[in-house]
Protein backbone atom coordinates (compact mmCIF):
# COMPACT_ATOMS: atom_id res chain seq x y z
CA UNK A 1 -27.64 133.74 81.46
CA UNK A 2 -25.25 134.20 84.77
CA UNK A 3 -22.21 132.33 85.50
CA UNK A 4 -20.36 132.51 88.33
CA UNK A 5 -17.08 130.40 89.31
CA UNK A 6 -17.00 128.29 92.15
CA UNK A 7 -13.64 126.99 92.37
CA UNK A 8 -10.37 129.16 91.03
CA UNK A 9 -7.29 127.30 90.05
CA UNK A 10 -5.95 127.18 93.99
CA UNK A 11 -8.75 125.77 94.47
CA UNK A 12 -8.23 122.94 92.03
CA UNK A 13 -4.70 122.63 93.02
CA UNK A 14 -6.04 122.01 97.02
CA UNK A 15 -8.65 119.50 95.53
CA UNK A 16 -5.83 117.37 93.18
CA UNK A 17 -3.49 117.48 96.14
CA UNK A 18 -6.08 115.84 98.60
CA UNK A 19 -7.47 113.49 95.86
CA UNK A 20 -3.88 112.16 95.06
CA UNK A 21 -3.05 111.85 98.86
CA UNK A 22 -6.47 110.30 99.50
CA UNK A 23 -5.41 107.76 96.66
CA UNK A 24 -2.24 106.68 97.90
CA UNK A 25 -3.89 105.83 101.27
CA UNK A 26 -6.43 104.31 100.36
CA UNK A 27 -4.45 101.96 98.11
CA UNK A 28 -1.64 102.02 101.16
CA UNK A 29 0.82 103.39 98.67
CA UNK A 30 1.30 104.07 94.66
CA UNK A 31 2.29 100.17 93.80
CA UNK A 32 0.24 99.04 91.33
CA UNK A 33 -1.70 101.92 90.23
CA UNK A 34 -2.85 103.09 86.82
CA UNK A 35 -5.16 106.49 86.31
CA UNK A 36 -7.17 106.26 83.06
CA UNK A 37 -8.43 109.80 82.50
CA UNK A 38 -11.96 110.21 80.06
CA UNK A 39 -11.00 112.77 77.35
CA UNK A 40 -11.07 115.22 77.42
CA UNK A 41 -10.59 117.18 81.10
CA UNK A 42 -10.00 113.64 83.08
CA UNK A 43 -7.04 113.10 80.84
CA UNK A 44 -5.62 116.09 82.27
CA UNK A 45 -6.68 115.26 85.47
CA UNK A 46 -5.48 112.33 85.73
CA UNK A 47 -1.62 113.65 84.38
CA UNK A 48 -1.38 116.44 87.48
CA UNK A 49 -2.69 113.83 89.67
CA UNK A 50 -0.50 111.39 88.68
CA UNK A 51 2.37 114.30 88.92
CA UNK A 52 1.38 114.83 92.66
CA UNK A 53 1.02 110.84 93.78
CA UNK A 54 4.97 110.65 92.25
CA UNK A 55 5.24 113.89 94.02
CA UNK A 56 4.09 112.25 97.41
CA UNK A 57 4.48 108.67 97.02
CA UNK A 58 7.96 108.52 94.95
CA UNK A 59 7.32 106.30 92.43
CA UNK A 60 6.20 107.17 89.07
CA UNK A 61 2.19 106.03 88.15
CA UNK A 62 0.98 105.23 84.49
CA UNK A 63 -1.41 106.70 83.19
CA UNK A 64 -3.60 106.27 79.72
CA UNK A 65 -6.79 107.62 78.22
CA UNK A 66 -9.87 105.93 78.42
CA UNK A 67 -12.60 106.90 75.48
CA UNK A 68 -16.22 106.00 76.35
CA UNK A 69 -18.03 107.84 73.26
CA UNK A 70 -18.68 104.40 71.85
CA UNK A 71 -19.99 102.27 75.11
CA UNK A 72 -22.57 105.28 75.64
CA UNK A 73 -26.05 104.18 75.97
CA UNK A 74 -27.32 107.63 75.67
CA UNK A 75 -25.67 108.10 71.81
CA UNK A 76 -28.79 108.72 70.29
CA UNK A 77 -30.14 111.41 72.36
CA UNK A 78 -26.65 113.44 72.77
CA UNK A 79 -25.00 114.34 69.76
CA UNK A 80 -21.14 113.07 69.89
CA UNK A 81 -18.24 113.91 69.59
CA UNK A 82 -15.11 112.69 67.92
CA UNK A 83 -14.03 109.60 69.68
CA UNK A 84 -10.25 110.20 71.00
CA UNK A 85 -7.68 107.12 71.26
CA UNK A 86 -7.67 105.17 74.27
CA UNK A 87 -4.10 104.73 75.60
CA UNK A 88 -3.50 102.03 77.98
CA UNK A 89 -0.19 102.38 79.77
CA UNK A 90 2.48 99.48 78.76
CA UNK A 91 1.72 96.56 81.49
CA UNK A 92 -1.93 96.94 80.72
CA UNK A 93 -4.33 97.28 83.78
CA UNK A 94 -4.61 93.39 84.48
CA UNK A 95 -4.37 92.87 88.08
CA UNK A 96 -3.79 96.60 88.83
CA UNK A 97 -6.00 99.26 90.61
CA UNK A 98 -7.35 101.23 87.98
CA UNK A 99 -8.13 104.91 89.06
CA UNK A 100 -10.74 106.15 86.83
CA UNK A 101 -10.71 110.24 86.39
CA UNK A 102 -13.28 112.31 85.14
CA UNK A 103 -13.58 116.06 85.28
CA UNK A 104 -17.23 116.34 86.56
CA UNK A 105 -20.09 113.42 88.00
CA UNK A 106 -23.09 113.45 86.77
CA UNK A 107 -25.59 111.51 85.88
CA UNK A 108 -23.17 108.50 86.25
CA UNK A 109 -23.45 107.64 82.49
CA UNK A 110 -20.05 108.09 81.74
CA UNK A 111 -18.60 106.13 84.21
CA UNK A 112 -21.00 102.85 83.30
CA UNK A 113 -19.85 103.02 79.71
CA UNK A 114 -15.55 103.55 81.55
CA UNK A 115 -16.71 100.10 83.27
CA UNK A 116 -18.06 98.92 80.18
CA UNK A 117 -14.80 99.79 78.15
CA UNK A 118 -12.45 98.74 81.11
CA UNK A 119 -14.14 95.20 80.46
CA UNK A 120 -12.87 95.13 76.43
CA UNK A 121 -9.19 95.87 77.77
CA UNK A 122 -8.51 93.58 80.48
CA UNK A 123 -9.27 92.83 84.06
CA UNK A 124 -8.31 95.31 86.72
CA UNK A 125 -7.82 93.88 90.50
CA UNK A 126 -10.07 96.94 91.68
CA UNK A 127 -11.52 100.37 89.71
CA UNK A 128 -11.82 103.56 91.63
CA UNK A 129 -13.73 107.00 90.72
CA UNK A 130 -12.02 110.21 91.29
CA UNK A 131 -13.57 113.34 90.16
CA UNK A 132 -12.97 116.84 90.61
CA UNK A 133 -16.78 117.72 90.81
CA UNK A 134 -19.68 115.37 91.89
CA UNK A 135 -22.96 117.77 91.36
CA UNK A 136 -25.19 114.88 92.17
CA UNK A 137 -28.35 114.01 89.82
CA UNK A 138 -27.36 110.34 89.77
CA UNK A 139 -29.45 108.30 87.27
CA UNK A 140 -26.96 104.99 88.04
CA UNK A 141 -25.57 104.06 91.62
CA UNK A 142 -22.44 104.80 90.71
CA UNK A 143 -20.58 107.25 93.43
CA UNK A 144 -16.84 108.63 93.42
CA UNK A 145 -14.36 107.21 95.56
CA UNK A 146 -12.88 110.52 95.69
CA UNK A 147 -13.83 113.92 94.96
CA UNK A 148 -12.51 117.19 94.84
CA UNK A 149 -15.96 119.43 95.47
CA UNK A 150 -19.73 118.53 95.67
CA UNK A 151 -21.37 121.07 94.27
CA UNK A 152 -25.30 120.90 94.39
CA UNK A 153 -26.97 121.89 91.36
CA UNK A 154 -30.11 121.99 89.27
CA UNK A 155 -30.70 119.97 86.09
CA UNK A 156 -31.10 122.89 84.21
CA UNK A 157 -27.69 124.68 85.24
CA UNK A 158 -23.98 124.11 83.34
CA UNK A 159 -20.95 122.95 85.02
CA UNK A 160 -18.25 123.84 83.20
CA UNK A 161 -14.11 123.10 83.87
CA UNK A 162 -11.35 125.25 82.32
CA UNK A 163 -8.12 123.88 82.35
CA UNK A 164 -5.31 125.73 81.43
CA UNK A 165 -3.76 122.99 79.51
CA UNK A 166 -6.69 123.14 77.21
CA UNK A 167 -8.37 126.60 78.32
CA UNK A 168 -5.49 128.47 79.56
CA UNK A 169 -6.99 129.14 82.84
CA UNK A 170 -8.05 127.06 85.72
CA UNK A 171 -11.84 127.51 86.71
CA UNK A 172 -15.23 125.75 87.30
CA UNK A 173 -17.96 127.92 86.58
CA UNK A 174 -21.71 127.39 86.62
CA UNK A 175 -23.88 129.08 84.42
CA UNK A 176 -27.83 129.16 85.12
């Protein structure tokens, strides 16, 4: 098996600064925002971004959890893991541009079951996608609003994303 890294942590700190700048344009500012990260990476994700759009923008963003482990439609094929809590932010995401962040884009599973859950919780005025890696293979047409790298890849090859708040180091490697 080889693995080689693709993107190095200033790498990921480039790609979170031009997500959270392409955010606040595209919603012409931070009012009304909320960033919902999907445990475990997008939670992360979704913290430094919202760090960078106060950074930026000057106003504080919330941002909350979003578990999808239950709204899969793929459960019995993939083994699961635990479910982790879903923490909406206090004001709830009703009539609020949700930001949905997820650590890599796939085959678009996740983010169908994040719509699915979003529905449960309330009723956002719009829902975004930003993800630090879109490596295509898209089995839903679901496609990021924002994304940090698209990095073509083969079915049979592993993206993986360190984090050094959960893997003390900043990486994304692929092994093959």
């Amino acid at each position: 098996m080889s693995t080689r890294t693709v993107l190095y942590e200033a790498d990921i700190t480039r790609a979170l600064t031009r997500i959270s700048h392409e955010i606040l344009e595209s919603n012409k500012g931070p009012a009304n925002l909320v960033l919902l990260g999907i445990p475990t990476r997008g939670v992360t994700l979704a913290y430094r971004i919202a760090a960078l759009v106060e950074q930026f923008g000057g106003v504080p963003v919330p941002v909350g959890s979003l578990d999808v482990t239950m709204y899969r439609d793929d459960l019995h094929r993939n083994p699961t893991r635990t479910p982790q809590p879903t923490q909406i932010p206090p004001g709830g995401i009703d009539d609020r541009v949700v930001v949905l962040v997820d650590d890599v884009l796939f085959s678009g599973r996740s983010i169908r079951a994040a719509l699915d859950a979003l529905q449960d919780i309330g009723r956002p005025t719009a829902v975004r996608l930003a993800t630090l890696v879109d490596r295509g293979h898209r089995e839903l047409p679901i496609r990021p609003d924002f994304v940090g790298k698209n990095l073509p890849s083969s079915r049979e090859e592993r993206v993986n994303v360190r984090l050094a708040e959960t893997d003390g180091r900043d990486e994304v490697t692929i092994e093959s």
